[in-house]
PDB file of N, CA and C in Angstrom:
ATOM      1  N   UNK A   1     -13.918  11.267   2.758  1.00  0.00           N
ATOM      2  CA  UNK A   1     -15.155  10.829   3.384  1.00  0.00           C
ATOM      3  C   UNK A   1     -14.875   9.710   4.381  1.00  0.00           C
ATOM      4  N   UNK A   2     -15.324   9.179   5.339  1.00  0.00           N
ATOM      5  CA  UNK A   2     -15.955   8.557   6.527  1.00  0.00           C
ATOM      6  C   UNK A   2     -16.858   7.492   6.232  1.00  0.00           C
ATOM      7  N   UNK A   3     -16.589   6.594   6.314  1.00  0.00           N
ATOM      8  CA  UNK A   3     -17.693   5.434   6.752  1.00  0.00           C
ATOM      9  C   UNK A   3     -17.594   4.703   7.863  1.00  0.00           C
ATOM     10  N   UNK A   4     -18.477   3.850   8.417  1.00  0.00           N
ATOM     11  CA  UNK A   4     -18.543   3.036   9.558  1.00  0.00           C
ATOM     12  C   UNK A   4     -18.585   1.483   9.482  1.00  0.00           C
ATOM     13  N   UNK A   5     -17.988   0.907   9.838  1.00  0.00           N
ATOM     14  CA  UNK A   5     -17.974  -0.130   9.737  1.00  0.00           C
ATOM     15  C   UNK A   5     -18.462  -1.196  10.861  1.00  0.00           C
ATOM     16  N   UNK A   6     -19.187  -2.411  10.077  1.00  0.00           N
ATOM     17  CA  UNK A   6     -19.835  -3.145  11.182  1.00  0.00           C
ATOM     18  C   UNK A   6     -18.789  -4.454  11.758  1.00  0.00           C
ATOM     19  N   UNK A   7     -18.436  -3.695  13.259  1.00  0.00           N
ATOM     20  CA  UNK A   7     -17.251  -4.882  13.498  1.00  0.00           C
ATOM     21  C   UNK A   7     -18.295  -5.939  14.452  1.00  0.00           C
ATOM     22  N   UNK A   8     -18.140  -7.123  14.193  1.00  0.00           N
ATOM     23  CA  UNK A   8     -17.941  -8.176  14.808  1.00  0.00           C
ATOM     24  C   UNK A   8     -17.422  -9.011  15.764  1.00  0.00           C
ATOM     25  N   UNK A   9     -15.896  -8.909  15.041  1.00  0.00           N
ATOM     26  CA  UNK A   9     -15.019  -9.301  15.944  1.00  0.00           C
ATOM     27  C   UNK A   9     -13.872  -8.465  16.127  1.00  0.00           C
ATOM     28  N   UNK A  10     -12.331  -9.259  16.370  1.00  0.00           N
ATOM     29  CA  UNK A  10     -11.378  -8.106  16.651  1.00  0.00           C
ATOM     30  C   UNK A  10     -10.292  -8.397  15.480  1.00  0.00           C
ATOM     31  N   UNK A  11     -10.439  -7.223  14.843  1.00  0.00           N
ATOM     32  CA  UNK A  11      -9.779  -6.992  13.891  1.00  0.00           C
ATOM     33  C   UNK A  11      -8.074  -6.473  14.475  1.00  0.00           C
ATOM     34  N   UNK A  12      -7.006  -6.575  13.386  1.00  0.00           N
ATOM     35  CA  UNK A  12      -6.009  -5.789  13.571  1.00  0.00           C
ATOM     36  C   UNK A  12      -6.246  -4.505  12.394  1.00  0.00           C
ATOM     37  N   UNK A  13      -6.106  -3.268  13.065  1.00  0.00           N
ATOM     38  CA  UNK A  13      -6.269  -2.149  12.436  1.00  0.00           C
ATOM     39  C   UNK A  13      -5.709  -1.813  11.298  1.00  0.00           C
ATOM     40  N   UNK A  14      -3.954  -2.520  11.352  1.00  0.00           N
ATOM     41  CA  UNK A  14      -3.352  -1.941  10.122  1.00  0.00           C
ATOM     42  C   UNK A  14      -3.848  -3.115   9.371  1.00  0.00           C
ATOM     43  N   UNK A  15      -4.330  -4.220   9.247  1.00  0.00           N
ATOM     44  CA  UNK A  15      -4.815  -5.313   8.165  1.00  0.00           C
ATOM     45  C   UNK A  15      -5.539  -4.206   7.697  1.00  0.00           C
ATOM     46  N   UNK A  16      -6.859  -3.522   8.396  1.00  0.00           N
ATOM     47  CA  UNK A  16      -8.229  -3.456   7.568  1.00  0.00           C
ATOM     48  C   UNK A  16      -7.547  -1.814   6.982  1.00  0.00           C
ATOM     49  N   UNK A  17      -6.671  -1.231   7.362  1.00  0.00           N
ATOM     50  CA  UNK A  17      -6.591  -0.302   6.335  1.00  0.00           C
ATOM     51  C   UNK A  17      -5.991  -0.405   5.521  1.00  0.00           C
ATOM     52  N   UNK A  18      -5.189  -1.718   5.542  1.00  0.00           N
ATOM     53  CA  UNK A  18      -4.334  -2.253   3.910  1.00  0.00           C
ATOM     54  C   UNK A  18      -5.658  -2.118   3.350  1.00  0.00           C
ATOM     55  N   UNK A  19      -6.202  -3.254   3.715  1.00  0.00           N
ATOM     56  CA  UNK A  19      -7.087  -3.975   3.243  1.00  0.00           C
ATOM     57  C   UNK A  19      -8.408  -2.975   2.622  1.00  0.00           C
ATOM     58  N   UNK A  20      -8.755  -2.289   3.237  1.00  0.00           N
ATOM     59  CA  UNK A  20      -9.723  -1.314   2.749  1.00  0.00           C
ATOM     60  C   UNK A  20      -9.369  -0.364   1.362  1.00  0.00           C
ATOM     61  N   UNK A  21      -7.779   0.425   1.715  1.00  0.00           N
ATOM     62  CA  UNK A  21      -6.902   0.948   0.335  1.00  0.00           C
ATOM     63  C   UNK A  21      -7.030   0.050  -0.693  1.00  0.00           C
ATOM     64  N   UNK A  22      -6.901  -1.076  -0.857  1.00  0.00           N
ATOM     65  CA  UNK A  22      -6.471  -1.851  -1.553  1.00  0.00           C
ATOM     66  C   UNK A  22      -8.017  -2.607  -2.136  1.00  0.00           C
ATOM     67  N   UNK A  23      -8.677  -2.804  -1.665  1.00  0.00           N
ATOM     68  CA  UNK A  23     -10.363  -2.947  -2.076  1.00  0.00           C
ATOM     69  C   UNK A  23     -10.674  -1.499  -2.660  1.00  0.00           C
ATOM     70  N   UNK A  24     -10.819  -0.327  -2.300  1.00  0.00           N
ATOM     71  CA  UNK A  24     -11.091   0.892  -2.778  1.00  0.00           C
ATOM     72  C   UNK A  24     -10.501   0.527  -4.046  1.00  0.00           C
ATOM     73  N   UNK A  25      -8.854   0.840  -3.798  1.00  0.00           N
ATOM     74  CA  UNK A  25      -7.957   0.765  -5.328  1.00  0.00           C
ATOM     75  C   UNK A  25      -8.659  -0.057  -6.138  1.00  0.00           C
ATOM     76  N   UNK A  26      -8.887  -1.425  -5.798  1.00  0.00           N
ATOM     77  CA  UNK A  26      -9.450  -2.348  -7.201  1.00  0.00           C
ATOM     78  C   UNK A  26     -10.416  -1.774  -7.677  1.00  0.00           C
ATOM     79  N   UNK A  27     -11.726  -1.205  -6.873  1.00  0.00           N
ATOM     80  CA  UNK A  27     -12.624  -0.364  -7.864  1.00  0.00           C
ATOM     81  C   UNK A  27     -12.763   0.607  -8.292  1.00  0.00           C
ATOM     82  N   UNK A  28     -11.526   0.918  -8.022  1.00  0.00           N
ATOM     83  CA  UNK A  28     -11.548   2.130  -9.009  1.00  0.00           C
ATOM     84  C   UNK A  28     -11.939   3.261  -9.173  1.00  0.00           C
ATOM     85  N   UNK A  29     -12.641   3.840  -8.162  1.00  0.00           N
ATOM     86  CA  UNK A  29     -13.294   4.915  -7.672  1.00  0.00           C
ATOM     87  C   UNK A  29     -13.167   5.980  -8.383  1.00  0.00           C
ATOM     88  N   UNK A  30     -13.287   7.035  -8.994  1.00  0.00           N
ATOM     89  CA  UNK A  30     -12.367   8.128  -8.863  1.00  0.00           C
ATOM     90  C   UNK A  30     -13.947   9.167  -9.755  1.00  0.00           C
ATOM     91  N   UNK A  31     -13.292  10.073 -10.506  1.00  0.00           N
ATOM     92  CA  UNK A  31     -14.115  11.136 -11.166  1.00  0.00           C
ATOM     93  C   UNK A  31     -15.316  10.490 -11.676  1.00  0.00           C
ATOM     94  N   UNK A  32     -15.113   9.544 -12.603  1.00  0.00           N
ATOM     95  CA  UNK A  32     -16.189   9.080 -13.698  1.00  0.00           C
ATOM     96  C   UNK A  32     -16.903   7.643 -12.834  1.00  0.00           C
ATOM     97  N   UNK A  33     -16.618   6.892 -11.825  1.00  0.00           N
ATOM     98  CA  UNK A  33     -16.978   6.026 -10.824  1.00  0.00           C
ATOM     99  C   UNK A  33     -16.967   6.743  -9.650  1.00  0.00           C
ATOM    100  N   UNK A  34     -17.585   7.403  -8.908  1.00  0.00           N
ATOM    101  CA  UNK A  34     -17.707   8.113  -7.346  1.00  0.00           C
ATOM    102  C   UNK A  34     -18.115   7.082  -6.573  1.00  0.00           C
ATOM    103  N   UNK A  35     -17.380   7.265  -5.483  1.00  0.00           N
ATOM    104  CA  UNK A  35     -17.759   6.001  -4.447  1.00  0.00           C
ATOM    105  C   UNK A  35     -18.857   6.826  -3.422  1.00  0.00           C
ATOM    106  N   UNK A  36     -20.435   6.743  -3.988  1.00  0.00           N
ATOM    107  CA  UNK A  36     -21.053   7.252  -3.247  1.00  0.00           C
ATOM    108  C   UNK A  36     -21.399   5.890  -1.867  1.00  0.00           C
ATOM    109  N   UNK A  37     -22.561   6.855  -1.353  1.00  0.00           N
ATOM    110  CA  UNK A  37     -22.359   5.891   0.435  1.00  0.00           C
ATOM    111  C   UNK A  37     -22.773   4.479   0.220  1.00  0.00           C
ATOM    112  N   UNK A  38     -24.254   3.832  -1.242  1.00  0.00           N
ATOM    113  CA  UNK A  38     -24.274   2.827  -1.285  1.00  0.00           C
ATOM    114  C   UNK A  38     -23.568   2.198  -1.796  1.00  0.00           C
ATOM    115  N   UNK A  39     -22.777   2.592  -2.649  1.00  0.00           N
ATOM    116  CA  UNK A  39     -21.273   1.689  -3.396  1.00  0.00           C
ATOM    117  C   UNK A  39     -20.216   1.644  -2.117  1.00  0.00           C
ATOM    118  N   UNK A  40     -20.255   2.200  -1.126  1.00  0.00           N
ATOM    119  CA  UNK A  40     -18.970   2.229  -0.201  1.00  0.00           C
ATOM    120  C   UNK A  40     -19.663   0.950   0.863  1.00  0.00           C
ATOM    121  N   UNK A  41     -21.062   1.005   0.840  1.00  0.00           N
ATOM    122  CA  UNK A  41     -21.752  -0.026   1.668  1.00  0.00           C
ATOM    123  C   UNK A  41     -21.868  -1.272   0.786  1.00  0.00           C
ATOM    124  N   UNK A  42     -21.937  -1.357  -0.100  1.00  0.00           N
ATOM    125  CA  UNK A  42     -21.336  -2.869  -0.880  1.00  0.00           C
ATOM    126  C   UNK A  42     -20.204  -3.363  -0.700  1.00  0.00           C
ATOM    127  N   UNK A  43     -19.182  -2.763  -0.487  1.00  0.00           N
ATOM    128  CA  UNK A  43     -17.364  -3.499  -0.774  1.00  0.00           C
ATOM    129  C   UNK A  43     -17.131  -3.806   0.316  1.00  0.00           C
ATOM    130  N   UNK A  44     -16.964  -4.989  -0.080  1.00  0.00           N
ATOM    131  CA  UNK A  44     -16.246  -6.169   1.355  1.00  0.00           C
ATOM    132  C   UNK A  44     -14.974  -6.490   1.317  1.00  0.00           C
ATOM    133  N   UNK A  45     -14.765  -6.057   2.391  1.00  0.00           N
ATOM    134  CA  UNK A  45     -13.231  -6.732   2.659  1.00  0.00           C
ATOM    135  C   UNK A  45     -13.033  -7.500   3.308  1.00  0.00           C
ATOM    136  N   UNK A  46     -11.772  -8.057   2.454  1.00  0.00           N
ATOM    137  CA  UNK A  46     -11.610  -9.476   2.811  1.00  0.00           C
ATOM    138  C   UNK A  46     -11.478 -10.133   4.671  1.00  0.00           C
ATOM    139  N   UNK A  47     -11.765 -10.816   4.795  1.00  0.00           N
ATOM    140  CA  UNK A  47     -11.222 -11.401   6.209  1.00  0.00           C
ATOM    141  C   UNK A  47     -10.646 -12.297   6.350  1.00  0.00           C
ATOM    142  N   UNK A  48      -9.733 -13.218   6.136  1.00  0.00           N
ATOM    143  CA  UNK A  48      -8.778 -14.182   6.672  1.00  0.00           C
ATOM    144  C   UNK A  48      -9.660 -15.292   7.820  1.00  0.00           C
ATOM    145  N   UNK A  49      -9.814 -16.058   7.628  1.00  0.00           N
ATOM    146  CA  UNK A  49     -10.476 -17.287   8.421  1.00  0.00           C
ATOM    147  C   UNK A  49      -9.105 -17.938   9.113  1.00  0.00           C
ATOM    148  N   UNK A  50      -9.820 -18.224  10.173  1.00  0.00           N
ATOM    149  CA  UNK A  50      -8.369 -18.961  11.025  1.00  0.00           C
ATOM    150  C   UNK A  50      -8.015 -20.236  10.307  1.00  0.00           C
ATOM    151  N   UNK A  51      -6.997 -20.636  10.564  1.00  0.00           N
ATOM    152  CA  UNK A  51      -6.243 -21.339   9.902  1.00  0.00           C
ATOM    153  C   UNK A  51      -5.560 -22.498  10.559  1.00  0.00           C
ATOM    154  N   UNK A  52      -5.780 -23.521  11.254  1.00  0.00           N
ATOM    155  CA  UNK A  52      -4.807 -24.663  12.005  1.00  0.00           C
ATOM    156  C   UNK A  52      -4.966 -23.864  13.552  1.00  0.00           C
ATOM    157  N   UNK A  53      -3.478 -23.327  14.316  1.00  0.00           N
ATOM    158  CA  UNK A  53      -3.542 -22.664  15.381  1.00  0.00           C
ATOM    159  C   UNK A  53      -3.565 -21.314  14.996  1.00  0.00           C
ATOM    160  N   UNK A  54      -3.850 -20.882  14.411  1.00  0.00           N
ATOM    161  CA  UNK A  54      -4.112 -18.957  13.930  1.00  0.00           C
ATOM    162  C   UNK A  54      -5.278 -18.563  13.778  1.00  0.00           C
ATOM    163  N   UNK A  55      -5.219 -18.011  14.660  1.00  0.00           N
ATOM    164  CA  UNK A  55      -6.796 -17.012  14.832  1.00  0.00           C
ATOM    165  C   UNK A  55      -6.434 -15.819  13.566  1.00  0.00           C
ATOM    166  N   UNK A  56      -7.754 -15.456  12.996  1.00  0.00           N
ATOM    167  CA  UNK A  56      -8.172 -14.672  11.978  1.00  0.00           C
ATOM    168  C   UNK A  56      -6.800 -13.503  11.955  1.00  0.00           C
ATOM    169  N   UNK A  57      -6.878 -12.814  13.973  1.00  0.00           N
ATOM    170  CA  UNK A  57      -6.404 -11.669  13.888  1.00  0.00           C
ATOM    171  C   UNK A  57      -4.569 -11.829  13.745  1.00  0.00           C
ATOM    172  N   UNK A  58      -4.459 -13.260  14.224  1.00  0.00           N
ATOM    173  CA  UNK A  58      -2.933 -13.930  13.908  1.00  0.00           C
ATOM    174  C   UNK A  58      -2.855 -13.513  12.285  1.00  0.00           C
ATOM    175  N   UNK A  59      -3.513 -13.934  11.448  1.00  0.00           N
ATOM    176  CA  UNK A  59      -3.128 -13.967  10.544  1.00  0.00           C
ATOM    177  C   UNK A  59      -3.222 -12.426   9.305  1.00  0.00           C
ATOM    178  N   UNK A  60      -4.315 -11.910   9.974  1.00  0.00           N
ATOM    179  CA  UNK A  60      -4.383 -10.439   9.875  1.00  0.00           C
ATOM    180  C   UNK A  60      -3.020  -9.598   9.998  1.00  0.00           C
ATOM    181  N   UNK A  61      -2.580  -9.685  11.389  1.00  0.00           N
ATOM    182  CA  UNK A  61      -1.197  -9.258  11.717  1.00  0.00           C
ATOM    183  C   UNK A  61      -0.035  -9.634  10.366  1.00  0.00           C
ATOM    184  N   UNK A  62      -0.085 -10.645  10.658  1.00  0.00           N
ATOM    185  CA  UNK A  62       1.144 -11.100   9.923  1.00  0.00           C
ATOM    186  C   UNK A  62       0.683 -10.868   8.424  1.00  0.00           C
ATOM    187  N   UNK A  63      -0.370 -10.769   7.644  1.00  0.00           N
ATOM    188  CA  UNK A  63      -0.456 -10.191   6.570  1.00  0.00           C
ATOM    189  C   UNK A  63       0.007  -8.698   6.659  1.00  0.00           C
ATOM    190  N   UNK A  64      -0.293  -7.454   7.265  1.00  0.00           N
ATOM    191  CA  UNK A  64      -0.107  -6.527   7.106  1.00  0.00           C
ATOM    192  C   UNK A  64       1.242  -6.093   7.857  1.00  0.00           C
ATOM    193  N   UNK A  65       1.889  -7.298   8.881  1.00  0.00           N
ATOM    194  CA  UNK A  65       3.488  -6.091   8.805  1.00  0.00           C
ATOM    195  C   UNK A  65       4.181  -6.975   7.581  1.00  0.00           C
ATOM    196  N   UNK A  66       3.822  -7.844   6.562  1.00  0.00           N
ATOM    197  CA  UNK A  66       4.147  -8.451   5.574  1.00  0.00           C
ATOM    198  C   UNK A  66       4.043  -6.878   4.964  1.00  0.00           C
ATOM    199  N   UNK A  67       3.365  -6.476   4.654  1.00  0.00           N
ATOM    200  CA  UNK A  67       2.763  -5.286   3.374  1.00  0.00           C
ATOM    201  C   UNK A  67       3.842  -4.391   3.796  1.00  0.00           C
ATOM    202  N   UNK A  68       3.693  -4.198   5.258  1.00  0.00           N
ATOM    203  CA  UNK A  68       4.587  -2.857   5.544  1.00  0.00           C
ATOM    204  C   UNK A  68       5.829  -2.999   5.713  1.00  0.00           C
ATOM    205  N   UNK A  69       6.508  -4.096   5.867  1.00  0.00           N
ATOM    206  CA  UNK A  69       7.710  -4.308   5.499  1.00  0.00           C
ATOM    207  C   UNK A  69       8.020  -4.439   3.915  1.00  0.00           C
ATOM    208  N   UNK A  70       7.415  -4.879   3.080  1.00  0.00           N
ATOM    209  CA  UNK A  70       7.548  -4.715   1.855  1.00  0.00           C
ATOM    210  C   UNK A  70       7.714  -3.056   1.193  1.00  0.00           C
ATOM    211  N   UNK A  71       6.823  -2.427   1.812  1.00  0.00           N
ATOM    212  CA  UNK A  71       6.630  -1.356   1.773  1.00  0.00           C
ATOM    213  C   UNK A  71       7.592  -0.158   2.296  1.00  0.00           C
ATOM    214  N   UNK A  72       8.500  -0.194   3.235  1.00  0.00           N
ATOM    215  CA  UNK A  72       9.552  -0.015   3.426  1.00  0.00           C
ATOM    216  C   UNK A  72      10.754   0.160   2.859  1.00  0.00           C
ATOM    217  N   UNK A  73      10.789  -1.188   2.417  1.00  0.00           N
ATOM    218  CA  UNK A  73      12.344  -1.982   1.319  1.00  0.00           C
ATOM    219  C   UNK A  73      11.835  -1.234   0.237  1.00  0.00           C
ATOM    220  N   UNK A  74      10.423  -0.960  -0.296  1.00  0.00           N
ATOM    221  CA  UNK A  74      10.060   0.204  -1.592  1.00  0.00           C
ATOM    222  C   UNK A  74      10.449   0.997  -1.222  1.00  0.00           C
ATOM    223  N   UNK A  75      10.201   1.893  -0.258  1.00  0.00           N
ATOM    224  CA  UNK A  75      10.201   3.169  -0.480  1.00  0.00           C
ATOM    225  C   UNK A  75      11.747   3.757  -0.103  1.00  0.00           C
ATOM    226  N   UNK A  76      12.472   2.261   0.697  1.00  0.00           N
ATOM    227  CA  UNK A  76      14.360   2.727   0.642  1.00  0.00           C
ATOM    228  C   UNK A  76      14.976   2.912  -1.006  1.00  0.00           C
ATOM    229  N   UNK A  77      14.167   1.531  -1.330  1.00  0.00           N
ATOM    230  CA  UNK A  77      14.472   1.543  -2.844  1.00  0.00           C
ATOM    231  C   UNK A  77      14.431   2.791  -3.844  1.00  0.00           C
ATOM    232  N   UNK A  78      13.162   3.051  -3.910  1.00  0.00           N
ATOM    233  CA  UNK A  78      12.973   5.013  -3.944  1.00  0.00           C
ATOM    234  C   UNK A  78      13.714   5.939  -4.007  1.00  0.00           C
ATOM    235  N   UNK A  79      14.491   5.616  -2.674  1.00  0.00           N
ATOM    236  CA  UNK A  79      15.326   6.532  -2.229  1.00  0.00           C
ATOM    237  C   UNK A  79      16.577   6.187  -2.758  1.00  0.00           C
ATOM    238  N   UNK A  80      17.112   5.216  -2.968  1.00  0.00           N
ATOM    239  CA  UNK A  80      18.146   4.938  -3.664  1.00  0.00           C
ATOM    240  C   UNK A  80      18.206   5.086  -4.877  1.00  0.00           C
ATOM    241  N   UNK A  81      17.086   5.166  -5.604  1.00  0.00           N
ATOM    242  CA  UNK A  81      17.406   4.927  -7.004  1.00  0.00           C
ATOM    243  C   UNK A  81      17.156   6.883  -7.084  1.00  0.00           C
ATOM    244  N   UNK A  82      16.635   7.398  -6.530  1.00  0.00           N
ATOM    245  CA  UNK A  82      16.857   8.734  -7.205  1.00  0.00           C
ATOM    246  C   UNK A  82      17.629   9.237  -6.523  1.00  0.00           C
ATOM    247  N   UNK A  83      18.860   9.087  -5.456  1.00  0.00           N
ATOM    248  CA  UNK A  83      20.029   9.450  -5.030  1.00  0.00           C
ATOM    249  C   UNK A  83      20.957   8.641  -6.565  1.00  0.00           C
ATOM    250  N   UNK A  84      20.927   7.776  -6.932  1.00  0.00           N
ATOM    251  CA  UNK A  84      21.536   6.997  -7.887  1.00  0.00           C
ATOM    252  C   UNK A  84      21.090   7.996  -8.895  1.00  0.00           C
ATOM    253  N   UNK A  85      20.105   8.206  -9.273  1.00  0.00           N
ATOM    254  CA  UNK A  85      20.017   9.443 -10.489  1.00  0.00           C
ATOM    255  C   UNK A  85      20.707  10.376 -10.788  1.00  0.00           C
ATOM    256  N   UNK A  86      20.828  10.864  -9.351  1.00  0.00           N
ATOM    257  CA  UNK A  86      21.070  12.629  -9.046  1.00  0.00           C
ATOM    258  C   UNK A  86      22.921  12.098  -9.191  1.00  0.00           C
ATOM    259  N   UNK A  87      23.289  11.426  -8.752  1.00  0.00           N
ATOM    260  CA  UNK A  87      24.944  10.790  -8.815  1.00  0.00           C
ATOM    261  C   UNK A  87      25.265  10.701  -9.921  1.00  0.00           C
ATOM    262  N   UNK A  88      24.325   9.749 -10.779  1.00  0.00           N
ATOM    263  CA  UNK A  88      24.339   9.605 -12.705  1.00  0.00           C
ATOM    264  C   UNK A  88      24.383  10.825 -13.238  1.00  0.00           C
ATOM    265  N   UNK A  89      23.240  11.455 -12.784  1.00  0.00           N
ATOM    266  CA  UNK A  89      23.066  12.757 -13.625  1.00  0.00           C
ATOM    267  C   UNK A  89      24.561  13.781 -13.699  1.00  0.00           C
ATOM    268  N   UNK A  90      25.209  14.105 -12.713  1.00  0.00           N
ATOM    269  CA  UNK A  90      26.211  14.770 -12.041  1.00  0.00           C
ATOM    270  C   UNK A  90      27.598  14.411 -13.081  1.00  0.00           C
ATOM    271  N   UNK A  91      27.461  13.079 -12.951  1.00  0.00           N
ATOM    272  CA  UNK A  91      28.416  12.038 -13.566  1.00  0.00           C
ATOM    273  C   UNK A  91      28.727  12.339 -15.160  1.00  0.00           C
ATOM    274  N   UNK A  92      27.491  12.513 -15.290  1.00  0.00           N
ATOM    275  CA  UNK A  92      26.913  12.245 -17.120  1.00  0.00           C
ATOM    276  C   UNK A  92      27.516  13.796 -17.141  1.00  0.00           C
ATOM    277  N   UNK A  93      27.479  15.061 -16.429  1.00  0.00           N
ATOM    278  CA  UNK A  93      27.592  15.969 -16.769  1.00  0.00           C
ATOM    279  C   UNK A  93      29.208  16.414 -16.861  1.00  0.00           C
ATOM    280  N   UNK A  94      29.930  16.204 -15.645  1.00  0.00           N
ATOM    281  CA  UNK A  94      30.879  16.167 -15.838  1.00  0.00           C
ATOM    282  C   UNK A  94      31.472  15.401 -16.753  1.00  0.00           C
ATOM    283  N   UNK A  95      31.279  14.189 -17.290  1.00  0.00           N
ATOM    284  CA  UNK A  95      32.027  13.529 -17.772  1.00  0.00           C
ATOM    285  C   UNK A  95      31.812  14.643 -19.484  1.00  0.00           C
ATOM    286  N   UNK A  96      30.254  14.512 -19.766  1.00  0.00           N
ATOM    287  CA  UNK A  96      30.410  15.477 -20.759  1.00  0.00           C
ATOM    288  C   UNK A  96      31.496  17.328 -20.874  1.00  0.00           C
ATOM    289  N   UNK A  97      31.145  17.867 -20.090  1.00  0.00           N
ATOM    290  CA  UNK A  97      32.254  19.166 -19.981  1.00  0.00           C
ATOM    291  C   UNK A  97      33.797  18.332 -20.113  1.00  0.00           C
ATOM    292  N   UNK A  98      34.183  17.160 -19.831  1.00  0.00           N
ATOM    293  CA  UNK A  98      35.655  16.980 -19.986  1.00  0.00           C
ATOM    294  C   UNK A  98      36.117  16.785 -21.439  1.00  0.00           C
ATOM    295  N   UNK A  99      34.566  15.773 -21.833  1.00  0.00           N
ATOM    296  CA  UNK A  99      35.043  15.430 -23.555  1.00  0.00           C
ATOM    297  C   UNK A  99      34.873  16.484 -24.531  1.00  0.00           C
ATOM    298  N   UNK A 100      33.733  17.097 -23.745  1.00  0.00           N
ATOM    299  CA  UNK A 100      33.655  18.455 -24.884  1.00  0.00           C
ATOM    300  C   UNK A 100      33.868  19.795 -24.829  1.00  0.00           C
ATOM    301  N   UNK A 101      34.362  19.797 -23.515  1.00  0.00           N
ATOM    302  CA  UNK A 101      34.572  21.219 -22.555  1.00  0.00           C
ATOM    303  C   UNK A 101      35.816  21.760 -22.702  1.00  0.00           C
TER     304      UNK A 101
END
C-alpha cells in the first residue's frame, strides 16, 4: 500500500525510508494488527531538529548513510559467514570420510 505524506520541509529521502521501515517495524503491523489508512495516518516519524551548525536535513543525511553503511558491513558479514559454513561443512565432511571412510 501507498500513503502520502505531508512534507513541509526538505527531507533526505533515504532518512524517511529508514525511518518510515523502522516506525512501521516497531508497530508491528502484520495479520492480527493491519495497518489500515487511519493507523498509517497516526505514525510519526521521527525528525531530527537542527543541531548547532546542522540543518535537520544535515543530520538526516548523516543518520541514514550511518544505517546504510552499517548495513552493508551486515550483509558482507552474511556473506561471509555462510561462505564460512559451506567451507566448514565440506571440511567436517571430508575430515569425517578420512576417520571413518
Amino acid at each position: 500500500d501507498a500513503f502520502i505524506m505531508d512534507v513541509k520541509e526538505n527531507y533526505y529521502i533515504n532518512y524517511i525510508q529508514i525511518a518510515t521501515m523502522a516506525t512501521m517495524q516497531n508497530k508491528e503491523f502484520g495479520w492480527t494488527n493491519k495497518a489500515g489508512k487511519e493507523k498509517v495516518k497516526q505514525v510519526k516519524i521521527p525528525i531530527p531538529k537542527p543541531l548547532e551548525n546542522y540543518t535537520s536535513y544535515d543530520i538526516q543525511k548523516a543518520i541514514a548513510d550511518f544505517v546504510e553503511f552499517i548495513n552493508r558491513k551486515l550483509d558482507f558479514c552474511k556473506e561471509f559467514a555462510e561462505e564460512y559454513k559451506l567451507k566448514s561443512n565440506k571440511l567436517n565432511k571430508l575430515l569425517l570420510r578420512k576417520i571413518f571412510g
